[in-house]
C-alpha atoms as a PDB file:
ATOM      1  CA  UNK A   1     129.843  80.601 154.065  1.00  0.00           C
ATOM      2  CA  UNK A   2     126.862  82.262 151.886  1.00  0.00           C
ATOM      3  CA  UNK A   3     126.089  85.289 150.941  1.00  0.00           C
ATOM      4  CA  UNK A   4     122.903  86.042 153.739  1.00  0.00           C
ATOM      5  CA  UNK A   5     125.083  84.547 156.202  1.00  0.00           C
ATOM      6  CA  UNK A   6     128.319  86.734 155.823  1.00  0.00           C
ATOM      7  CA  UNK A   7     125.630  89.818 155.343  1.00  0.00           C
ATOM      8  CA  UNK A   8     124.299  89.082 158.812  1.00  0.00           C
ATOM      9  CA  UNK A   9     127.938  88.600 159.887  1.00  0.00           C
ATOM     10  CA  UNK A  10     129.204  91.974 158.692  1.00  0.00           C
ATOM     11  CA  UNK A  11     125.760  93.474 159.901  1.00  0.00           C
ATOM     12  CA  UNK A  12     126.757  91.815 163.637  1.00  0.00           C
ATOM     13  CA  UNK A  13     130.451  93.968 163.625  1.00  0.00           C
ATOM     14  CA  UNK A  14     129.042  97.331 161.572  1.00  0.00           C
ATOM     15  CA  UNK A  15     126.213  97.652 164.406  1.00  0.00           C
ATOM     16  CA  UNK A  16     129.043  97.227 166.941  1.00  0.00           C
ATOM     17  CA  UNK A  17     131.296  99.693 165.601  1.00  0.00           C
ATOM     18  CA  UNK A  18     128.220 102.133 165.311  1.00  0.00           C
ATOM     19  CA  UNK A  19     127.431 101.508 168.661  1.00  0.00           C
ATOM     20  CA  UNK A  20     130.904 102.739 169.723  1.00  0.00           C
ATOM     21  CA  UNK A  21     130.783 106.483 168.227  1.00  0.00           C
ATOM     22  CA  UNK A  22     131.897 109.171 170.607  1.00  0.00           C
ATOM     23  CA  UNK A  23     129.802 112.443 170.746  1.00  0.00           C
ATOM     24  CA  UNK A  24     126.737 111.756 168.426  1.00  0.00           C
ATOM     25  CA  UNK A  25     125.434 114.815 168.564  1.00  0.00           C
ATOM     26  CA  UNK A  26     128.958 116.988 167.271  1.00  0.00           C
ATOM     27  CA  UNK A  27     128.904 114.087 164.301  1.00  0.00           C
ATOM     28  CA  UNK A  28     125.618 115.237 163.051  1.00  0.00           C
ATOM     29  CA  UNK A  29     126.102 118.859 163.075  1.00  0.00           C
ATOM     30  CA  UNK A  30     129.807 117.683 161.420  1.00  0.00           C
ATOM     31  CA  UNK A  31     127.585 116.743 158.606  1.00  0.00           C
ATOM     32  CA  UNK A  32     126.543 120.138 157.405  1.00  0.00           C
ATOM     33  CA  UNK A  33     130.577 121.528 157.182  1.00  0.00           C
ATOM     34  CA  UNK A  34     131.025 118.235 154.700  1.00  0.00           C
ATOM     35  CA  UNK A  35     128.139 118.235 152.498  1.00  0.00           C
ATOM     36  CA  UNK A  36     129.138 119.863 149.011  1.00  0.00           C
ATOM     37  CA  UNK A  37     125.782 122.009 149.001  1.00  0.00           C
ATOM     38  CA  UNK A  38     126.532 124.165 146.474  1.00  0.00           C
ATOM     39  CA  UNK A  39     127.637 121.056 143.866  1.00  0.00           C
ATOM     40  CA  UNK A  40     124.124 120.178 144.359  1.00  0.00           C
ATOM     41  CA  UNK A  41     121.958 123.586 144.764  1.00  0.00           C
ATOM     42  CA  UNK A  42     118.883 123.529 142.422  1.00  0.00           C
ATOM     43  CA  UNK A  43     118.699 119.831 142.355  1.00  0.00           C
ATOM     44  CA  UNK A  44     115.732 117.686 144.507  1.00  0.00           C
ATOM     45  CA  UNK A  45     117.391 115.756 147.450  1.00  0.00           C
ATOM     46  CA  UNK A  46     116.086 112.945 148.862  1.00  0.00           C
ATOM     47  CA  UNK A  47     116.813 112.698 152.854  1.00  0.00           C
ATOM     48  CA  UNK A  48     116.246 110.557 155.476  1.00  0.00           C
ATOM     49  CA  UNK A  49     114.652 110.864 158.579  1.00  0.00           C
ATOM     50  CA  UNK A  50     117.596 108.810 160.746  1.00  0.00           C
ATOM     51  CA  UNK A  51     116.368 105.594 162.957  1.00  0.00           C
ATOM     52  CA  UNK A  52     117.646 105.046 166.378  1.00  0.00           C
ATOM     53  CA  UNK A  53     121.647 104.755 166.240  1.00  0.00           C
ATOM     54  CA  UNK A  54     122.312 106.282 162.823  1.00  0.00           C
ATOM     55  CA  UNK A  55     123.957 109.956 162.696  1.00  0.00           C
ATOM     56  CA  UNK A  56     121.382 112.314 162.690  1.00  0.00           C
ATOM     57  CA  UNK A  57     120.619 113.622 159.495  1.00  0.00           C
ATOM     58  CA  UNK A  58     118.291 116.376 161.031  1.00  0.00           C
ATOM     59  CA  UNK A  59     120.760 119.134 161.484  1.00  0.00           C
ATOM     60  CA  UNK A  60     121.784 118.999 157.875  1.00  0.00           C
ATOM     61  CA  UNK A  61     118.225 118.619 156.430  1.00  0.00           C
ATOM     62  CA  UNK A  62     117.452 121.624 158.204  1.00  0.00           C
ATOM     63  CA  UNK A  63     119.884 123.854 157.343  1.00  0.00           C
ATOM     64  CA  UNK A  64     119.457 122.943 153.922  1.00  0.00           C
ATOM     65  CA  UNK A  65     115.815 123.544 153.475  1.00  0.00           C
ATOM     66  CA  UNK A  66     116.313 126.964 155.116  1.00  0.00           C
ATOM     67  CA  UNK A  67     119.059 127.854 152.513  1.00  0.00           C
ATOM     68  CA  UNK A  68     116.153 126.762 150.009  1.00  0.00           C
ATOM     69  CA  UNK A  69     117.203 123.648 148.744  1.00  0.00           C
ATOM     70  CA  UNK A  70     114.457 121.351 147.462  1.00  0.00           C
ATOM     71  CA  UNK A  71     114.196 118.434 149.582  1.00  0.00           C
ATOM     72  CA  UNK A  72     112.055 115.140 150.284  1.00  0.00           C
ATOM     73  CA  UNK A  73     111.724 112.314 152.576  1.00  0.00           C
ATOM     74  CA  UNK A  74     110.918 108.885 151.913  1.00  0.00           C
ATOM     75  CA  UNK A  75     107.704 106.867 152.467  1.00  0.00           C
ATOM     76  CA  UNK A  76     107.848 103.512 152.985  1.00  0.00           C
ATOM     77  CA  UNK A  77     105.496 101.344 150.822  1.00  0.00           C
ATOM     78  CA  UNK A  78     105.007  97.386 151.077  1.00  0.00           C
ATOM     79  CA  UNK A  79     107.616  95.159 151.285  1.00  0.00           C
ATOM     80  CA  UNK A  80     109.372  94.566 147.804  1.00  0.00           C
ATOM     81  CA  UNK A  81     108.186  97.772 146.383  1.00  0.00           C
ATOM     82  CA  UNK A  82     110.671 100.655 145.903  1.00  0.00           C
ATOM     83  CA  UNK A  83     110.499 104.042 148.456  1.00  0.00           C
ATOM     84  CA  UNK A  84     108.348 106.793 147.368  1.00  0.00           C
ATOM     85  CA  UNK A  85     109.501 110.526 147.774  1.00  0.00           C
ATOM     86  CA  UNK A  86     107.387 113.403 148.586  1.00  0.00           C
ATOM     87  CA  UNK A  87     108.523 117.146 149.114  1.00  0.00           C
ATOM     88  CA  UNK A  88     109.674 117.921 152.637  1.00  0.00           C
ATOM     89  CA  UNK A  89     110.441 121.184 154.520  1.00  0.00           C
ATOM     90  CA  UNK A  90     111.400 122.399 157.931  1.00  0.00           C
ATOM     91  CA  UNK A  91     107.799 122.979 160.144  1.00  0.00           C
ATOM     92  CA  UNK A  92     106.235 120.313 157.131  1.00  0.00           C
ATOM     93  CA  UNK A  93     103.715 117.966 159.501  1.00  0.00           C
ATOM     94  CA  UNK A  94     105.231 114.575 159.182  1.00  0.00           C
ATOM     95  CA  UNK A  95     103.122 110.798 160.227  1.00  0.00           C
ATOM     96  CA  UNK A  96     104.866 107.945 161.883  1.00  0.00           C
ATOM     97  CA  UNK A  97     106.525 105.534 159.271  1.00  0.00           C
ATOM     98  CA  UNK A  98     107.319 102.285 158.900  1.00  0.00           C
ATOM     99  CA  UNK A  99     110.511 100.791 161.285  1.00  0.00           C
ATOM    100  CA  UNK A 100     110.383 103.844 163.219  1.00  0.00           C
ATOM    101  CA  UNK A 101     111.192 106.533 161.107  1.00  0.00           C
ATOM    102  CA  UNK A 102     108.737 110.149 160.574  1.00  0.00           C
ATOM    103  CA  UNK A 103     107.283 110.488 156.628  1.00  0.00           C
ATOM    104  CA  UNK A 104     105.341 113.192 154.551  1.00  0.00           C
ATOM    105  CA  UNK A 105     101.767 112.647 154.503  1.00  0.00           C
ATOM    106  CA  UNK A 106     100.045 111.601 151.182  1.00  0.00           C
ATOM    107  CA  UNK A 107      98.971 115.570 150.379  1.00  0.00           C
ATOM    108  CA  UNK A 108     102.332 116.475 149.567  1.00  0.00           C
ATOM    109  CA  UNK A 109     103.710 115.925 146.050  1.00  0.00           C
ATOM    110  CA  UNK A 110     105.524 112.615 145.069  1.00  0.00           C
ATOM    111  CA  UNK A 111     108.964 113.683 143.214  1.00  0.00           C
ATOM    112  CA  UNK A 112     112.114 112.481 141.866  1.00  0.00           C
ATOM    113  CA  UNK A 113     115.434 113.041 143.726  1.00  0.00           C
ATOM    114  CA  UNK A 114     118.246 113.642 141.948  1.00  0.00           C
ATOM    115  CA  UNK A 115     120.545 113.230 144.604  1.00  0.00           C
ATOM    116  CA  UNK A 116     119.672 110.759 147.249  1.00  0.00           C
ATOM    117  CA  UNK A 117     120.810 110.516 150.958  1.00  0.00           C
ATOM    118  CA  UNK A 118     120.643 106.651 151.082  1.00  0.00           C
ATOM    119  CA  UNK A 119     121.262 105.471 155.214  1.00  0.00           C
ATOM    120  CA  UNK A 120     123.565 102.163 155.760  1.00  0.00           C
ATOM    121  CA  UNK A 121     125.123  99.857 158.614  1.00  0.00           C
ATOM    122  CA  UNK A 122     128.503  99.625 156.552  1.00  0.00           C
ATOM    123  CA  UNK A 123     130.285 101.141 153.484  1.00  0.00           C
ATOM    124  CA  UNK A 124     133.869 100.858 151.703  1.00  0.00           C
ATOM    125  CA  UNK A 125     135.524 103.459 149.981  1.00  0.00           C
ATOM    126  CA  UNK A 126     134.642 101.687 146.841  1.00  0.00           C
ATOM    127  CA  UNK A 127     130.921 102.868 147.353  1.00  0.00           C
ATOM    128  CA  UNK A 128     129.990  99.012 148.461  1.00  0.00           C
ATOM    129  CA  UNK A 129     127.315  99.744 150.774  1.00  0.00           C
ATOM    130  CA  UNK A 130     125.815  97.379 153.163  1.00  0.00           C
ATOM    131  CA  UNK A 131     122.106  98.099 154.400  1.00  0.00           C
ATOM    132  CA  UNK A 132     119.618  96.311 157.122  1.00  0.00           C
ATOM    133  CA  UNK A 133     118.500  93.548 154.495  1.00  0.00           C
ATOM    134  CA  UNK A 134     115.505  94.631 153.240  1.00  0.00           C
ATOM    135  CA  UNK A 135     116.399  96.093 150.334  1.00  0.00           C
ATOM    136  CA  UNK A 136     114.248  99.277 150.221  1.00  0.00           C
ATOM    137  CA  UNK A 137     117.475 101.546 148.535  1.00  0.00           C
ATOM    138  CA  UNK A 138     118.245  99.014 146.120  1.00  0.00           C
ATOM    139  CA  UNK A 139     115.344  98.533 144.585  1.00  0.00           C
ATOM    140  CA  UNK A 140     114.648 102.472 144.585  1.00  0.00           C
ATOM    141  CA  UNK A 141     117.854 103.426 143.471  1.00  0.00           C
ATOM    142  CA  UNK A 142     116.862 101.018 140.573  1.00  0.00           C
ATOM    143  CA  UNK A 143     113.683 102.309 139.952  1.00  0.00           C
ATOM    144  CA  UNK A 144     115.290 106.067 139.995  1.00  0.00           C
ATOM    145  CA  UNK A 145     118.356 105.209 138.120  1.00  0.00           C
ATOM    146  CA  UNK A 146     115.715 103.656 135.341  1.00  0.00           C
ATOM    147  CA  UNK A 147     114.787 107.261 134.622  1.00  0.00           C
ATOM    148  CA  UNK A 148     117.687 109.033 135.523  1.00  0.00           C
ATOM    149  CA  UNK A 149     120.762 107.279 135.115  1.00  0.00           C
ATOM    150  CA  UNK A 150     122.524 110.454 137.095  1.00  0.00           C
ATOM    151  CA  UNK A 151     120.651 109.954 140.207  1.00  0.00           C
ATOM    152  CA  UNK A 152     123.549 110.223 142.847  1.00  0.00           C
ATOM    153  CA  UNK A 153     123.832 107.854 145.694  1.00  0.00           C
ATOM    154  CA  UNK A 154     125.239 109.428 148.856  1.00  0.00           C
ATOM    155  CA  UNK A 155     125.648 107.449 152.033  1.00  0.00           C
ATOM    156  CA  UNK A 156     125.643 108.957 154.863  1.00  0.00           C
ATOM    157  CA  UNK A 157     127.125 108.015 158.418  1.00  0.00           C
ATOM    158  CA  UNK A 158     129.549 108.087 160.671  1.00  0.00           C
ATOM    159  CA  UNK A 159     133.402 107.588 159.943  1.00  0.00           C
ATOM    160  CA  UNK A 160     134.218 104.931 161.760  1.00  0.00           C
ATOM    161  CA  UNK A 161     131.523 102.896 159.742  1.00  0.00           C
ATOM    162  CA  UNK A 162     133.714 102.214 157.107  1.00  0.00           C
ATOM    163  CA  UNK A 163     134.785  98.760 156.405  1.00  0.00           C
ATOM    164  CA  UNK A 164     137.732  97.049 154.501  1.00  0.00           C
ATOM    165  CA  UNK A 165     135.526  95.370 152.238  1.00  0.00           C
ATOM    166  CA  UNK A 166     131.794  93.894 152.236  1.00  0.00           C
ATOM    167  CA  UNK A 167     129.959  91.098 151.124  1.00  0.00           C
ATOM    168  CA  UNK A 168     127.617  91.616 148.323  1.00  0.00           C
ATOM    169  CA  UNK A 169     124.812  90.483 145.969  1.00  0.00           C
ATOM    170  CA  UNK A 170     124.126  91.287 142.114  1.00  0.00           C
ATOM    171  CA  UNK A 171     121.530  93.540 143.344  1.00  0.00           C
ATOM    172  CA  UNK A 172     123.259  95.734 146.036  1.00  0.00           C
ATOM    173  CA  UNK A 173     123.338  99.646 144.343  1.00  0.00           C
ATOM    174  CA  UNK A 174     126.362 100.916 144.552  1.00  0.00           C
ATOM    175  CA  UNK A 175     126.989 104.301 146.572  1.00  0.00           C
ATOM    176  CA  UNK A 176     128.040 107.637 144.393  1.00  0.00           C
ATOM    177  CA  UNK A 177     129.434 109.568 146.959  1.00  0.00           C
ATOM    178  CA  UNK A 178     129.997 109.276 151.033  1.00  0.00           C
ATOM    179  CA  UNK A 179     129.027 111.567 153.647  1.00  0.00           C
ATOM    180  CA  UNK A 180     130.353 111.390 156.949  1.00  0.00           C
ATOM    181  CA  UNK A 181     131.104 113.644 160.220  1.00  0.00           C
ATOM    182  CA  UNK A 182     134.820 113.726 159.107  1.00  0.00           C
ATOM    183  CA  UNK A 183     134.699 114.233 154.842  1.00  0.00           C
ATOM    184  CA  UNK A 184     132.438 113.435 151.859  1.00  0.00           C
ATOM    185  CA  UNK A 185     134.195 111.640 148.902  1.00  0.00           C
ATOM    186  CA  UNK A 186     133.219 110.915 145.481  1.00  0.00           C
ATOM    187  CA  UNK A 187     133.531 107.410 144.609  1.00  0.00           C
ATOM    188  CA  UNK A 188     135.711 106.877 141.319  1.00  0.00           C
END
């Protein structure tokens, strides 16, 4: 079997086992218990405003802007071209964004997150993270990493979306760190 086609295989399951996450709502408030805030206080973190069935990174974004953390959400540019950040805080006016999701309009600053909340259908304790295919946190955590090799990659979702293992490609970024309802973990 290929590489696309065990990708869309492992996508098939991850969705399913996403699908079947008891009490939503008590994961995404488990969120802000887990995240090691004060590890990264002073630094810029880039969020993410969550799509349909992912845990609901709201909670925590909020609570950390109103503890006055720097923070950012991602715009989506054309296909192929790495994210763009721009500052973000609680009562900030967002626009609709691309695949569903709510971004900062073009007044607010563009910056550089040093730690980034990256979203994901699948991950392994190894920090192998699988994504929707279109490569959007790949080819920004490239970009970012260019200038800042410490740029931290933190997925975030739920528990039960871990995997044994994944299928990937030479150009899949690997994941720093792991947020879920239940723990965060650095990856070694």
């Amino acid at each position: 079997m290929d590489l696309k086609s065990e990708k869309s295989r492992a996508r098939i399951q991850a969705k399913a086992r996403r699908a079947g996450v008891d009490n939503p709502r008590a994961a995404a408030v488990g969120l802000i218990g887990n995240f090691p805030a004060q590890e990264f206080r002073g630094q810029v973190i880039g969020g993410i405003w969550p799509l349909s069935s992912e845990i609901d990174t709201r909670p925590l974004m909020k609570t950390l802007s109103e503890a006055g953390f720097s923070l950012a959400l991602p715009c989506t540019p054309r296909a192929g071209k790495p994210l763009t950040f721009r500052t973000w805080q609680t009562g900030d006016r967002l626009k609709a964004g691309a695949y569903g999701t709510r971004e900062p309009y073009a007044d607010a600053p563009i910056v550089e997150p040093a730690i980034v909340l990256v979203p994901l259908l699948a991950f392994t304790q190894s920090g192998a993270r699988l994504g929707y295919g279109g490569g959007y946190y790949d080819r920004t955590l490239a970009a970012l990493r260019a200038c800042n090799p410490a740029v931290f990659a933190c997925g975030v979702g739920y528990a039960a979306q871990e995997a044994a293992s994944l299928p990937l490609g030479p150009h899949d970024a690997r994941l720093d760190g792991i947020l879920t309802e239940q723990y965060f973990k650095r990856v070694i």
